[in-house]
Structures are given as C-alpha cells and as structure tokens.
Protein backbone atom coordinates (compact mmCIF):
# COMPACT_ATOMS: atom_id res chain seq x y z
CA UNK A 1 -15.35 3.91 18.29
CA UNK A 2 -13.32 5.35 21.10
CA UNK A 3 -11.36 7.80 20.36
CA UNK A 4 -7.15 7.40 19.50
CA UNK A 5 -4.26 9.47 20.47
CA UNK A 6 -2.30 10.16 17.55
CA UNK A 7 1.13 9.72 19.94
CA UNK A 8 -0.34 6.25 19.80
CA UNK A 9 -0.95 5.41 16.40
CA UNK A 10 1.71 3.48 14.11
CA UNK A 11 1.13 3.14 10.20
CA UNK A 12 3.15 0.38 7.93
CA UNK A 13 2.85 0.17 4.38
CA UNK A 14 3.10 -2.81 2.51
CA UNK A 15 4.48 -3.67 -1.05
CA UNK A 16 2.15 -5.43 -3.35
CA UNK A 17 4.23 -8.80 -2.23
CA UNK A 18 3.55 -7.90 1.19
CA UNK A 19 6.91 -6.90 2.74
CA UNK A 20 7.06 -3.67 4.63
CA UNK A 21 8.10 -0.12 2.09
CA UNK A 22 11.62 1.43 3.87
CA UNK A 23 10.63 4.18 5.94
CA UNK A 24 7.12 2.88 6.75
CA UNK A 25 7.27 0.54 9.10
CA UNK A 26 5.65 0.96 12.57
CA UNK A 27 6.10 4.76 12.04
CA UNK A 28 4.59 6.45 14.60
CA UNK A 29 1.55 8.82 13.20
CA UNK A 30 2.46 12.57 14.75
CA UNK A 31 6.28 11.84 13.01
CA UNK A 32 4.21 12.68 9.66
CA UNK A 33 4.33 15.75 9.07
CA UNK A 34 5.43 18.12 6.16
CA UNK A 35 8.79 18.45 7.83
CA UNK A 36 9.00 14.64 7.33
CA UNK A 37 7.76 14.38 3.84
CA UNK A 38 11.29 14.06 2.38
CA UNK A 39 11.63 10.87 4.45
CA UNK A 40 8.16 9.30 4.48
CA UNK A 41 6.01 10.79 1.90
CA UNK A 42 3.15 10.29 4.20
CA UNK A 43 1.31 13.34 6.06
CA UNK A 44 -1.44 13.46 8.44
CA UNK A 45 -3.51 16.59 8.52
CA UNK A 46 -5.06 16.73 11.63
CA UNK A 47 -8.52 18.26 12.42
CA UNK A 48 -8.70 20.86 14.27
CA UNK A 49 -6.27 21.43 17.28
CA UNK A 50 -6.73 18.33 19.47
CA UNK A 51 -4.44 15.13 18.85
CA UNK A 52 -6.70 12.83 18.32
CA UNK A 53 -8.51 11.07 15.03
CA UNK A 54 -11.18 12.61 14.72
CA UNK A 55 -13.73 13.16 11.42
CA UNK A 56 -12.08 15.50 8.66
CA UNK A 57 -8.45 14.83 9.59
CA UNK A 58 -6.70 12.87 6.58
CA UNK A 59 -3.94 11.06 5.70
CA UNK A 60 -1.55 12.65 2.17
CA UNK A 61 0.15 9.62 0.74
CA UNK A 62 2.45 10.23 -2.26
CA UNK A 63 0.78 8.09 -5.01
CA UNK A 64 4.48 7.54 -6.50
CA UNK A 65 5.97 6.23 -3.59
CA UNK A 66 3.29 4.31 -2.83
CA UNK A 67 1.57 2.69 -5.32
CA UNK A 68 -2.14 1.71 -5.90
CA UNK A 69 -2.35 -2.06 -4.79
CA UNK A 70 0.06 -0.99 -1.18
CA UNK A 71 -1.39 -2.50 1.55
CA UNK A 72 -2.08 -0.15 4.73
CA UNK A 73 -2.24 -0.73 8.60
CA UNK A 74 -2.50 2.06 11.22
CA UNK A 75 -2.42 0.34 14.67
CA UNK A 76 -2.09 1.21 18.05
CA UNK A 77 -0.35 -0.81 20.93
CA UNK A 78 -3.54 -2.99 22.12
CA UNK A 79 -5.61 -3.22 18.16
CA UNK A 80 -5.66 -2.80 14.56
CA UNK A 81 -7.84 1.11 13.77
CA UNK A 82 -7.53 0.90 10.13
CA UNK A 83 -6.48 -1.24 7.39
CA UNK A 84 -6.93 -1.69 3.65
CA UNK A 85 -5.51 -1.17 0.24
CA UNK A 86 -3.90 2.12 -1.80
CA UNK A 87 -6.41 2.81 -4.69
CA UNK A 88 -5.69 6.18 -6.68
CA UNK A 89 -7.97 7.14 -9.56
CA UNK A 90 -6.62 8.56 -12.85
C-alpha cells in the first residue's frame, strides 16, 4: 500500500443507524489531536516524526462517545484507506 499523508486523510463516524456522529464527519486526520479531544474525542498518535500512516501509529477513540457497533471510514480525496466497525472488549 502506498503510503498516505495524514493532511490528506478524513475520518467519519457513523451511528449504529448509519447517520454521521456531530463532530465526525469528514474531519480531517492531523485536526486530532489532544488539543482537540474536547471536541472530537478522537486522537491519532502518530509514529515517529514523519506525517504519514505508517505501522505503530494509532488511532484513541473514546469508547463513550463512540460506541461499540459505530461504523468507521478514514478516506482520502481519490479512495477509501480504512473502514470497519467500533468493537471494545470489557
């Protein structure tokens, strides 16, 4: 896979009915940050200092905002990178 800019990556959450979660929609990845937490309760943790997605950077999503059975999409402007459903264990 090539690699992604994170300047170019959006991420929506979806309710369980499938309508778009108030922030997250089309919220463009380097805007989550701890800074932003208040608004989106989403972080990304990047690996290492380069901007790009790379293995060991993750994704903090506040399992009370967002609830197991959310659906997730984390596009860029030309095709889907990522995509699936909130699952928490406990």
């Amino acid at each position: 896979m090539e690699s992604a800019h994170v300047g170019e990556i959006y991420m929506t959450i979806y309710d369980q009915n499938g309508g778009f979660v108030d922030p997250m929609r089309n919220v463009i990845l380097t805007n989550r940050t701890e800074g932003n937490w208040v608004t989106y309760h989403v972080i990304f943790v990047k690996a290492g200092d380069e901007d790009y997605i790379r293995q060991g950077a993750r994704i903090v999503i506040d399992a009370t905002r967002y609830p197991s059975g959310c659906r997730y999409e984390m596009l860029t402007p030309s095709r889907i990178i990522a995509m699936g459903r909130l699952f928490y264990r406990g």
